[in-house]
PDB file of N, CA and C in Angstrom:
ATOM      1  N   UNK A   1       0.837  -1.175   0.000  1.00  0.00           N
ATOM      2  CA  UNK A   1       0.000   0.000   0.000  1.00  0.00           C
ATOM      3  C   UNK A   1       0.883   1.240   0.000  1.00  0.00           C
ATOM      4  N   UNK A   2       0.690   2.294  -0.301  1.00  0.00           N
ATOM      5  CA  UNK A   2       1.231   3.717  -0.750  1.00  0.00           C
ATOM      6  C   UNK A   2       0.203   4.928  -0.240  1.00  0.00           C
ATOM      7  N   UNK A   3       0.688   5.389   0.523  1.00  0.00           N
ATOM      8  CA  UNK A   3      -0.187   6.580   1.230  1.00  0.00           C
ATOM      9  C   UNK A   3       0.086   7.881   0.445  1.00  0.00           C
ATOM     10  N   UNK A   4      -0.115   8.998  -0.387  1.00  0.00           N
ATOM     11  CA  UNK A   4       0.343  10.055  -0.327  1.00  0.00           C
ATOM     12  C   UNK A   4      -0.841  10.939   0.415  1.00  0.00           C
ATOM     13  N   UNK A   5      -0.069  12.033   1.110  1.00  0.00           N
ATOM     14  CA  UNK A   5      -0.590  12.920   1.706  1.00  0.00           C
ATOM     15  C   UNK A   5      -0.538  14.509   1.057  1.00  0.00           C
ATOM     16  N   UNK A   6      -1.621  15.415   1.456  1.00  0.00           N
ATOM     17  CA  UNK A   6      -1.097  16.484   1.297  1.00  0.00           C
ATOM     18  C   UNK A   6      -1.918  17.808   2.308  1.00  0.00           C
ATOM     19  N   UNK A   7      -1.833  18.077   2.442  1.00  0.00           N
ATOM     20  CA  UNK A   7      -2.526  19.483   2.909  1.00  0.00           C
ATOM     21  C   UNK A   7      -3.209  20.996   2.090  1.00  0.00           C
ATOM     22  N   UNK A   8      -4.288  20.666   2.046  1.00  0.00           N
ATOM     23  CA  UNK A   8      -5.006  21.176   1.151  1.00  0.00           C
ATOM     24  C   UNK A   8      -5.404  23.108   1.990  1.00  0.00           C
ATOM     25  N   UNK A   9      -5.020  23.789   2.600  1.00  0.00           N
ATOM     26  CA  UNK A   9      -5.717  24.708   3.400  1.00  0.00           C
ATOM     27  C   UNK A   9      -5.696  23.748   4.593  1.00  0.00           C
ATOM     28  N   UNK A  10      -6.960  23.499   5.293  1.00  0.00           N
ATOM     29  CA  UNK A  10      -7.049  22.807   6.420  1.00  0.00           C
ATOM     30  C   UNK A  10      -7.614  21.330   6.250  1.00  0.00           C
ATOM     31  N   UNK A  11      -8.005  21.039   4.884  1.00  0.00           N
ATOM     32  CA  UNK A  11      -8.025  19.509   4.365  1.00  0.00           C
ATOM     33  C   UNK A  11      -7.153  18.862   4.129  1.00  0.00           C
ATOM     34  N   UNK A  12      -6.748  17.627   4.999  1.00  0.00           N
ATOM     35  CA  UNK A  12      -5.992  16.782   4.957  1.00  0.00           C
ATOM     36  C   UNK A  12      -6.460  15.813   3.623  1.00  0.00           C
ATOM     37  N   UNK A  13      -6.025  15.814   2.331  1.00  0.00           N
ATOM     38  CA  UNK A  13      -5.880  14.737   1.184  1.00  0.00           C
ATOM     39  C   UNK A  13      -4.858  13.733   1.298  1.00  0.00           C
ATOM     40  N   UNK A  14      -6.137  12.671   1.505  1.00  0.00           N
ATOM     41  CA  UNK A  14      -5.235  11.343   1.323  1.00  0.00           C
ATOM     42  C   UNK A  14      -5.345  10.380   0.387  1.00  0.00           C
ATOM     43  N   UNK A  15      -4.159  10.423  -0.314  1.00  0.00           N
ATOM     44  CA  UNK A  15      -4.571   9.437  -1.840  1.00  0.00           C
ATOM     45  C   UNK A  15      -3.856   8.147  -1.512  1.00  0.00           C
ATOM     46  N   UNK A  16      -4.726   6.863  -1.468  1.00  0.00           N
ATOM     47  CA  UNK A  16      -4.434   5.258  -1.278  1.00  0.00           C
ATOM     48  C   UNK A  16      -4.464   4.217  -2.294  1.00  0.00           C
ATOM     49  N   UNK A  17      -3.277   4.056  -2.410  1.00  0.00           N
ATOM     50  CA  UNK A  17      -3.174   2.732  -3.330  1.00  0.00           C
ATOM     51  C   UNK A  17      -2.749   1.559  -3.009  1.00  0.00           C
ATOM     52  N   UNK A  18      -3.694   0.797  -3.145  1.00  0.00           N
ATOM     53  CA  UNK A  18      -3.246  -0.703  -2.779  1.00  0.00           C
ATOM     54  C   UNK A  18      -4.273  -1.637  -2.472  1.00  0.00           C
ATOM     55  N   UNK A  19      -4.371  -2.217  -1.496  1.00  0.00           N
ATOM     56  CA  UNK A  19      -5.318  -2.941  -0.666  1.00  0.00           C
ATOM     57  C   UNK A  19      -5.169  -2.411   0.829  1.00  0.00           C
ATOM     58  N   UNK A  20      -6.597  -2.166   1.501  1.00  0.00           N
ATOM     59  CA  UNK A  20      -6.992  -2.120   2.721  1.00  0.00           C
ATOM     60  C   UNK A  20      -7.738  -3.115   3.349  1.00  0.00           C
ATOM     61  N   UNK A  21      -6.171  -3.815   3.641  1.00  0.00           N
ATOM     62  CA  UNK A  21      -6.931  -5.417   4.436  1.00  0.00           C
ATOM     63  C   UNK A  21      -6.223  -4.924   6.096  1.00  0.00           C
ATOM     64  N   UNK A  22      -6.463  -6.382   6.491  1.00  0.00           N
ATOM     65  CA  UNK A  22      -5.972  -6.641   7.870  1.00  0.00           C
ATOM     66  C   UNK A  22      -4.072  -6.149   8.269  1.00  0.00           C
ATOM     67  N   UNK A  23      -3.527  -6.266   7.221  1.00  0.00           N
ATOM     68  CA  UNK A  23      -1.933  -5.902   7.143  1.00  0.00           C
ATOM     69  C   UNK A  23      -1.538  -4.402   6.779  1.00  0.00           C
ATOM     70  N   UNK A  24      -2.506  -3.964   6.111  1.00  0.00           N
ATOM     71  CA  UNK A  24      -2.549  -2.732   5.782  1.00  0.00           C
ATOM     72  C   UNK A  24      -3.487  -1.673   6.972  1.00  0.00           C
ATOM     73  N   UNK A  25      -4.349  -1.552   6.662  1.00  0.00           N
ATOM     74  CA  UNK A  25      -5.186  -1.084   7.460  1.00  0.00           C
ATOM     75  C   UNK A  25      -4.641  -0.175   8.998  1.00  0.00           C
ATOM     76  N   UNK A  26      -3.807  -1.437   9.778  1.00  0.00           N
ATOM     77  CA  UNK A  26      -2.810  -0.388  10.756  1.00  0.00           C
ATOM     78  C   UNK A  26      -1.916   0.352  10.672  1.00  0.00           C
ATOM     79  N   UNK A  27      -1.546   0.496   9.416  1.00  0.00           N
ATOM     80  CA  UNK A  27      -0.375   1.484   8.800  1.00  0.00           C
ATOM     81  C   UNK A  27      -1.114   2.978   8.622  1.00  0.00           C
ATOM     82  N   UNK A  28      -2.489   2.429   7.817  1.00  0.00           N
ATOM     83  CA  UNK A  28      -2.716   3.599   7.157  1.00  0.00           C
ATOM     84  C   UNK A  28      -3.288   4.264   8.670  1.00  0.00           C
ATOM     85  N   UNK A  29      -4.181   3.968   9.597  1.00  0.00           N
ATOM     86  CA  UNK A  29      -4.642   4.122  10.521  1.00  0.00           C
ATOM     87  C   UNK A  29      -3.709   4.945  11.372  1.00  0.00           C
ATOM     88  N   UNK A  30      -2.414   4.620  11.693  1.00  0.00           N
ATOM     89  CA  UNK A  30      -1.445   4.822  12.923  1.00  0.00           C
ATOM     90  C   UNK A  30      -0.840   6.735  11.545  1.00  0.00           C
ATOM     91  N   UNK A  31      -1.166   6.832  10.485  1.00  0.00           N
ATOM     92  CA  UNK A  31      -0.044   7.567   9.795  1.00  0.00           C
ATOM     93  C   UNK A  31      -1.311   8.845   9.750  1.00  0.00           C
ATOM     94  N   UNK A  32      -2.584   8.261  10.103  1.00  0.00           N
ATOM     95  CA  UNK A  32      -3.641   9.740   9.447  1.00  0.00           C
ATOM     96  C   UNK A  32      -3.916   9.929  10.637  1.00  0.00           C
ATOM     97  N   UNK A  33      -3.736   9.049  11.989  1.00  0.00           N
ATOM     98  CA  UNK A  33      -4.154   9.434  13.207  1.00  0.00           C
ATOM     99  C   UNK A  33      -2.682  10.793  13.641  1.00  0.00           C
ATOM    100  N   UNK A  34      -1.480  10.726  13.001  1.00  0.00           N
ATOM    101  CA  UNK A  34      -0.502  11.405  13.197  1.00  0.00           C
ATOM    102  C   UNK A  34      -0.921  12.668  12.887  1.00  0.00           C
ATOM    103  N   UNK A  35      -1.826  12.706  11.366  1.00  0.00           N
ATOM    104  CA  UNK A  35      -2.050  13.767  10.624  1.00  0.00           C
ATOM    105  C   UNK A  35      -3.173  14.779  10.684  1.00  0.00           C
ATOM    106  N   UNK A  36      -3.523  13.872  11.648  1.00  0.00           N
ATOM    107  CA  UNK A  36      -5.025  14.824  12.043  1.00  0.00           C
ATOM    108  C   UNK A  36      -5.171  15.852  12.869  1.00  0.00           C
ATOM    109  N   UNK A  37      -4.347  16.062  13.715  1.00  0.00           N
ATOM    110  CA  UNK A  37      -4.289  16.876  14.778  1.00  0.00           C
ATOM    111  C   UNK A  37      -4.474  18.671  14.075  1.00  0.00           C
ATOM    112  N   UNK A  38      -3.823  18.825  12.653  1.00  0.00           N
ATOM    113  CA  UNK A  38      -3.669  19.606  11.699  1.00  0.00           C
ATOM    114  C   UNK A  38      -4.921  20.294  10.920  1.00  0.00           C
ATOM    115  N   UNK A  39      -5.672  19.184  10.381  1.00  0.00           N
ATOM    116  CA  UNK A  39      -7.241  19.150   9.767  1.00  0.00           C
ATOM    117  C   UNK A  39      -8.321  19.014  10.753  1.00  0.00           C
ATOM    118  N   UNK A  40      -8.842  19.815   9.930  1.00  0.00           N
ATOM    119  CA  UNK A  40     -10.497  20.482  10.158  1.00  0.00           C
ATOM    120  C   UNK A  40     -11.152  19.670   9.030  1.00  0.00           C
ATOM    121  N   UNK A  41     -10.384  18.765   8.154  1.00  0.00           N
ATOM    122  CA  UNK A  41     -11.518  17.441   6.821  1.00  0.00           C
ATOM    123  C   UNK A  41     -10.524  16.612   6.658  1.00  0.00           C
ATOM    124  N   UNK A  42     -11.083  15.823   6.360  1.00  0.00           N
ATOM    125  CA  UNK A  42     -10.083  14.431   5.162  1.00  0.00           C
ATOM    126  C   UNK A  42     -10.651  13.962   4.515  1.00  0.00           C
ATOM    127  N   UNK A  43     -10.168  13.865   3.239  1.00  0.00           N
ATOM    128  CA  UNK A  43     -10.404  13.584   2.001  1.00  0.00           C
ATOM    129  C   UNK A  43      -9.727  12.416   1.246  1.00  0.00           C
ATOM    130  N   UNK A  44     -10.405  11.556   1.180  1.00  0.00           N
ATOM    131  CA  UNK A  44      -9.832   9.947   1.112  1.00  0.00           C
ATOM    132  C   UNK A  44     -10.231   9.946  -0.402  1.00  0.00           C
ATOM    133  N   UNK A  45      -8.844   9.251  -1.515  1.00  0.00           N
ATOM    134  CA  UNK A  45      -8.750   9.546  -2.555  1.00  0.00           C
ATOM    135  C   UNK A  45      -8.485   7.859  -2.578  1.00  0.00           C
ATOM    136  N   UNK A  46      -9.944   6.745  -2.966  1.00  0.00           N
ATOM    137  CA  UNK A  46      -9.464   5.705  -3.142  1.00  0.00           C
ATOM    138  C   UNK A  46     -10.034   5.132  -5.040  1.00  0.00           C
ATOM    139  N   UNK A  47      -8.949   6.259  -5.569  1.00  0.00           N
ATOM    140  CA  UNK A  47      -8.871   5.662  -7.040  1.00  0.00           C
ATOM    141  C   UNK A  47      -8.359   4.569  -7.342  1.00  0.00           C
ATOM    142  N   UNK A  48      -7.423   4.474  -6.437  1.00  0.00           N
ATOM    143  CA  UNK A  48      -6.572   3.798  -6.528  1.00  0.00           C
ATOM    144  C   UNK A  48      -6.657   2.288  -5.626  1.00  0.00           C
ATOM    145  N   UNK A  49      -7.394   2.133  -5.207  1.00  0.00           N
ATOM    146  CA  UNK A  49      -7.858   0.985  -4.062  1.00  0.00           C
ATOM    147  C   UNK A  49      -8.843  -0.035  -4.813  1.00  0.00           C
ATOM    148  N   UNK A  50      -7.899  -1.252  -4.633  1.00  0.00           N
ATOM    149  CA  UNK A  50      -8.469  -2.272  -5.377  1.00  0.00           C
ATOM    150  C   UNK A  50      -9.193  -2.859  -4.292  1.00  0.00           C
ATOM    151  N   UNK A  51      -9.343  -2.953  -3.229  1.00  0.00           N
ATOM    152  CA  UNK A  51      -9.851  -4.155  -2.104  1.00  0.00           C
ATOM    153  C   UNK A  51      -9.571  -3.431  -0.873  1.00  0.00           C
ATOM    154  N   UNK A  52     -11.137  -3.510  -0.333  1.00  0.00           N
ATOM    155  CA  UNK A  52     -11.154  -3.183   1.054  1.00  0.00           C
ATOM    156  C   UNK A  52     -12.298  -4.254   2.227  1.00  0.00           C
ATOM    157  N   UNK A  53     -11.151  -4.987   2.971  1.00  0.00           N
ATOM    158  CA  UNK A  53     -11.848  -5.801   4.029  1.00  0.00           C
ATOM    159  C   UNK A  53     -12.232  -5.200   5.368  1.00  0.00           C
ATOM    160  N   UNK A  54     -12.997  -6.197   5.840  1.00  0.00           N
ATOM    161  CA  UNK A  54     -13.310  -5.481   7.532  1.00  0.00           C
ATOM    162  C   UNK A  54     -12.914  -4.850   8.069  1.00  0.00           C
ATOM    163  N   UNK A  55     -11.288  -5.513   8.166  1.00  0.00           N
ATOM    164  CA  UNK A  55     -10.547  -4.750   8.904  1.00  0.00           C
ATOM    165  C   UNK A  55     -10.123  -3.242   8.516  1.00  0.00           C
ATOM    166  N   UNK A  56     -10.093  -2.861   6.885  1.00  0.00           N
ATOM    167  CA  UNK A  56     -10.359  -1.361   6.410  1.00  0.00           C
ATOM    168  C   UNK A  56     -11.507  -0.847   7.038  1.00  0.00           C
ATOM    169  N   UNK A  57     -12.630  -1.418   6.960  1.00  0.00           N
ATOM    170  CA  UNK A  57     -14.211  -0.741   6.870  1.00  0.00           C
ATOM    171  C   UNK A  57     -13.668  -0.457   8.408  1.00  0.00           C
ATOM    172  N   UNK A  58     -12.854  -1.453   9.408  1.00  0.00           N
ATOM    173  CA  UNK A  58     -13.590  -0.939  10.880  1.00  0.00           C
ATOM    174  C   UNK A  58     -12.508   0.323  11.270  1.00  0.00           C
ATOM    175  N   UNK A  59     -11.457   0.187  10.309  1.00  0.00           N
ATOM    176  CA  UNK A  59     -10.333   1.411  10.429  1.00  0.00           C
ATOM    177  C   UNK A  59     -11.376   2.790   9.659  1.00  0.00           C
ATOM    178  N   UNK A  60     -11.484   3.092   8.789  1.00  0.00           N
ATOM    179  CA  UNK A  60     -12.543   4.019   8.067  1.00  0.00           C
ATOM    180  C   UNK A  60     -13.144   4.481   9.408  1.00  0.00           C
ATOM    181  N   UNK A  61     -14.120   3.145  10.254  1.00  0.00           N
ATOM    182  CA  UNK A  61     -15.381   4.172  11.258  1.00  0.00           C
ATOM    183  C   UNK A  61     -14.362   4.721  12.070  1.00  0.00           C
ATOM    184  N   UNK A  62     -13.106   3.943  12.739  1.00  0.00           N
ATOM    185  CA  UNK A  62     -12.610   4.668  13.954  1.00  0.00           C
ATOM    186  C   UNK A  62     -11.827   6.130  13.463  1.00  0.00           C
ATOM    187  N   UNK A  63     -11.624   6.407  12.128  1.00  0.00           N
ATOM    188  CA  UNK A  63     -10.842   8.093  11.602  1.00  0.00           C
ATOM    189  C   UNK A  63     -12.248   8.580  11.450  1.00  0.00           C
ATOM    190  N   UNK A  64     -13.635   7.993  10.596  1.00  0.00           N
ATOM    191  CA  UNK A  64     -14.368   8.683  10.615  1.00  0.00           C
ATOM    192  C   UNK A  64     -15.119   8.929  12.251  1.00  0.00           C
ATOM    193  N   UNK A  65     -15.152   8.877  13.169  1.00  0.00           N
ATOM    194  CA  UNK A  65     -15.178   8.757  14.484  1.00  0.00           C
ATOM    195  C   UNK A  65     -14.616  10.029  15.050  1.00  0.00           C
ATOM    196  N   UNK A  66     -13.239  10.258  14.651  1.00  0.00           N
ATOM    197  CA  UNK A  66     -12.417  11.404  14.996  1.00  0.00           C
ATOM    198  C   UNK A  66     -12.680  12.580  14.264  1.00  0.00           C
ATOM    199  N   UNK A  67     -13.112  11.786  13.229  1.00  0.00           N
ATOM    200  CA  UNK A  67     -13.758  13.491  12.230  1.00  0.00           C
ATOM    201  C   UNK A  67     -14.629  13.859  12.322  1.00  0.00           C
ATOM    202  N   UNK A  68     -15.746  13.385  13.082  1.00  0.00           N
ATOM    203  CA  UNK A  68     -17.138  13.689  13.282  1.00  0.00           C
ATOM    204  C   UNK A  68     -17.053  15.167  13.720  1.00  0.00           C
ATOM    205  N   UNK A  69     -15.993  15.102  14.869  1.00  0.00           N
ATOM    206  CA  UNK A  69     -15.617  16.461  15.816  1.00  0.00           C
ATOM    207  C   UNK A  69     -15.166  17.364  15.540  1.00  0.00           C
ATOM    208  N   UNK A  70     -14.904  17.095  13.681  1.00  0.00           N
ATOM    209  CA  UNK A  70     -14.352  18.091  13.427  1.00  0.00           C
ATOM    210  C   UNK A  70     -14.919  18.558  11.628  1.00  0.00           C
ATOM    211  N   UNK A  71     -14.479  18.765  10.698  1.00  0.00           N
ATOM    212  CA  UNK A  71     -15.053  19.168  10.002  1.00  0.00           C
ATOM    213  C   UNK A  71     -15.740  17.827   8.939  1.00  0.00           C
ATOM    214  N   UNK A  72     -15.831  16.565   9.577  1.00  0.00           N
ATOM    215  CA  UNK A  72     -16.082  15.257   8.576  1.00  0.00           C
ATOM    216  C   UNK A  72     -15.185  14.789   7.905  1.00  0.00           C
ATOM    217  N   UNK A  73     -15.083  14.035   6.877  1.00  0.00           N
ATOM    218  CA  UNK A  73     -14.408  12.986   6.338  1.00  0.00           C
ATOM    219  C   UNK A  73     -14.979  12.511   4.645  1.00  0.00           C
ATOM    220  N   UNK A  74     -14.675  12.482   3.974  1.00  0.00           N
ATOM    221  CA  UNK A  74     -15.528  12.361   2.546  1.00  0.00           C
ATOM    222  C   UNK A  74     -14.331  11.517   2.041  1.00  0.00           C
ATOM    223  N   UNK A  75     -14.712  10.201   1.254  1.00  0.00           N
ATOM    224  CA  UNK A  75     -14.117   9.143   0.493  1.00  0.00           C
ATOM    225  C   UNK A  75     -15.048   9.505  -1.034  1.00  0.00           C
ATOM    226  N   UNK A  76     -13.578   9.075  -1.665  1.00  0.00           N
ATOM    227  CA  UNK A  76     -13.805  10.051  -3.645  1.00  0.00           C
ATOM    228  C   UNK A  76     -13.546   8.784  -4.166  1.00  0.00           C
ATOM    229  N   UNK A  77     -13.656   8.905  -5.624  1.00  0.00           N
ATOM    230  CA  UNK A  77     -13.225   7.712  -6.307  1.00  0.00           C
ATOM    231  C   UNK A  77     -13.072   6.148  -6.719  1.00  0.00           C
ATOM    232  N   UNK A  78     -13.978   6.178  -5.287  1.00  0.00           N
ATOM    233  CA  UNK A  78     -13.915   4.606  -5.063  1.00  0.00           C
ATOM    234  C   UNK A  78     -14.350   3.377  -6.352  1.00  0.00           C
ATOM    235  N   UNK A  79     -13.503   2.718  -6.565  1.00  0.00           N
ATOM    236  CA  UNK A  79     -13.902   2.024  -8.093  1.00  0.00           C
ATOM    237  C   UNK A  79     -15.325   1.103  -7.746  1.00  0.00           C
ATOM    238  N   UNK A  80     -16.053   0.564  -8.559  1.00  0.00           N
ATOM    239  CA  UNK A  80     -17.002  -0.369  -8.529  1.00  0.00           C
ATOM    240  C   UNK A  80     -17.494  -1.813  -6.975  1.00  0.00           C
ATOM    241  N   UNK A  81     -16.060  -1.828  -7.270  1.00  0.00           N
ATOM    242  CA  UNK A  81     -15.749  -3.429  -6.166  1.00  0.00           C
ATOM    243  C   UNK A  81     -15.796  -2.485  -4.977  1.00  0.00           C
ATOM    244  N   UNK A  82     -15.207  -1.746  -4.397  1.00  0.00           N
ATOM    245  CA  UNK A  82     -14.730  -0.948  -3.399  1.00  0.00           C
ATOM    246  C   UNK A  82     -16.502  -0.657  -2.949  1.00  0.00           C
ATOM    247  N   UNK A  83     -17.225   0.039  -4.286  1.00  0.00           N
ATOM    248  CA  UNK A  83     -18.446   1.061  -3.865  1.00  0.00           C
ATOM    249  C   UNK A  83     -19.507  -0.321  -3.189  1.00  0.00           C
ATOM    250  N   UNK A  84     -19.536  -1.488  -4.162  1.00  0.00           N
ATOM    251  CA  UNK A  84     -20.274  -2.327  -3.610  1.00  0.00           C
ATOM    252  C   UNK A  84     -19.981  -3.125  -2.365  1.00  0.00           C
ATOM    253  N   UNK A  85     -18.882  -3.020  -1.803  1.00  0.00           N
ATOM    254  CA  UNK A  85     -18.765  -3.491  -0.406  1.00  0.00           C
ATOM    255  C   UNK A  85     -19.330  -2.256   0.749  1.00  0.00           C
ATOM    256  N   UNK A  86     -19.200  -1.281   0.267  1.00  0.00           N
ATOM    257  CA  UNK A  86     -19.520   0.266   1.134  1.00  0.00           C
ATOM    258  C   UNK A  86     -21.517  -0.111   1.085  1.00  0.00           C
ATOM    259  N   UNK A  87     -21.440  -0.011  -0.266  1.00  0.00           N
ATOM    260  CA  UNK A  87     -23.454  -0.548  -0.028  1.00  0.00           C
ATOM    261  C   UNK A  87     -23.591  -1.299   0.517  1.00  0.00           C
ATOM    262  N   UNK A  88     -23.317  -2.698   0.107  1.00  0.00           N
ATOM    263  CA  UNK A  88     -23.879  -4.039   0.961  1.00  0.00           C
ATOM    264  C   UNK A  88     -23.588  -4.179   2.610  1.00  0.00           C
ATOM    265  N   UNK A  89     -22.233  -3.249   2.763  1.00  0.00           N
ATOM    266  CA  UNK A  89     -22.396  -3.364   4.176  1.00  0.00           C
ATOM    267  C   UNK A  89     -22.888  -1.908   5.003  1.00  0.00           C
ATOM    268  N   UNK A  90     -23.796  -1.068   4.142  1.00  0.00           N
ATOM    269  CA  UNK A  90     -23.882   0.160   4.930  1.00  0.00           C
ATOM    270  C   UNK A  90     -23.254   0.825   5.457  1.00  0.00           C
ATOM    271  N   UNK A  91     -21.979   1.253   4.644  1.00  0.00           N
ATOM    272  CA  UNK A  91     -20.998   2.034   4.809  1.00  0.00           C
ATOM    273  C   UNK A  91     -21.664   3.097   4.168  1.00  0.00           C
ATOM    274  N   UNK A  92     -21.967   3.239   3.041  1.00  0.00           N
ATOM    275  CA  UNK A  92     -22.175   4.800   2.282  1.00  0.00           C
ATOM    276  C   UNK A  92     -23.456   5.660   2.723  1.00  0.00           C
ATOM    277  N   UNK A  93     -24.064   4.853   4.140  1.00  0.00           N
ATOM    278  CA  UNK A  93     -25.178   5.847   4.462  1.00  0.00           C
ATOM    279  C   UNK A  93     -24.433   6.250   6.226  1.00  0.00           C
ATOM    280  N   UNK A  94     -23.140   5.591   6.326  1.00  0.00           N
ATOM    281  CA  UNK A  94     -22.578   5.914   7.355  1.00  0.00           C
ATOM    282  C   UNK A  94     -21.647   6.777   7.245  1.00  0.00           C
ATOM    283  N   UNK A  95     -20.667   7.228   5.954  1.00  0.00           N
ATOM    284  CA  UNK A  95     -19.955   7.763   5.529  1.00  0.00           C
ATOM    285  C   UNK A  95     -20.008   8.504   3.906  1.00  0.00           C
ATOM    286  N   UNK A  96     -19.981   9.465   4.327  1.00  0.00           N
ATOM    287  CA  UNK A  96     -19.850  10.933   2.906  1.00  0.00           C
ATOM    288  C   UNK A  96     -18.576   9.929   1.952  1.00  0.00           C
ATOM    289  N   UNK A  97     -19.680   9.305   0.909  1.00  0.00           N
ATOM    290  CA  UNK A  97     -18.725   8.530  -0.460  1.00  0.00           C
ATOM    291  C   UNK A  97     -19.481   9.405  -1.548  1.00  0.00           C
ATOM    292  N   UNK A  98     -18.213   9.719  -2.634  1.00  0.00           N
ATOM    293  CA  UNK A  98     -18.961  10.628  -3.796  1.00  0.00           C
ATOM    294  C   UNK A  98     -18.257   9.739  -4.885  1.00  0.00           C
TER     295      UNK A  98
END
């Protein structure tokens, strides 16, 4: 997996490539929990994200959790496979996906 970051004004952009499984998932988790202290949004750029398991979806609620308090959280791009795991498991009425 490949994190790039950037700082948008006070939006934290995060563009992810790879897979968000069980091996991944605590990386990306431990590197945006660093980055947040900074942002007032985050902006999750998963064009690039072929596969996301539980263990992503339950990393997603605990950053979206921290963003509630602050200006939210919005996931972009998400390809087909990605969008239909977010529906079937009621992710996209829990989380801002465009």
């Amino acid at each position: 997996m490949k994190i790039k970051k950037k700082m948008n004004g006070t939006v934290l952009e995060v563009a992810v490539t790879g897979r968000l499984d069980t091996l991944t998932s605590p990386e990306l988790e431990a590197d945006l929990q660093k980055s947040l202290n900074d942002a007032d949004s985050l902006l999750l750029d998963f064009a690039n994200v072929d596969y996301i398991s539980s263990a992503g979806l339950r990393m997603l609620l605990n950053i979206n959790r921290i963003m509630e308090d602050k200006g939210g959280m919005k996931i972009i791009n998400a390809n087909e496979i990605v969008r239909e795991v977010f529906d079937v498991t009621g992710f996209a009425s829990v989380i801002s996906i465009e």
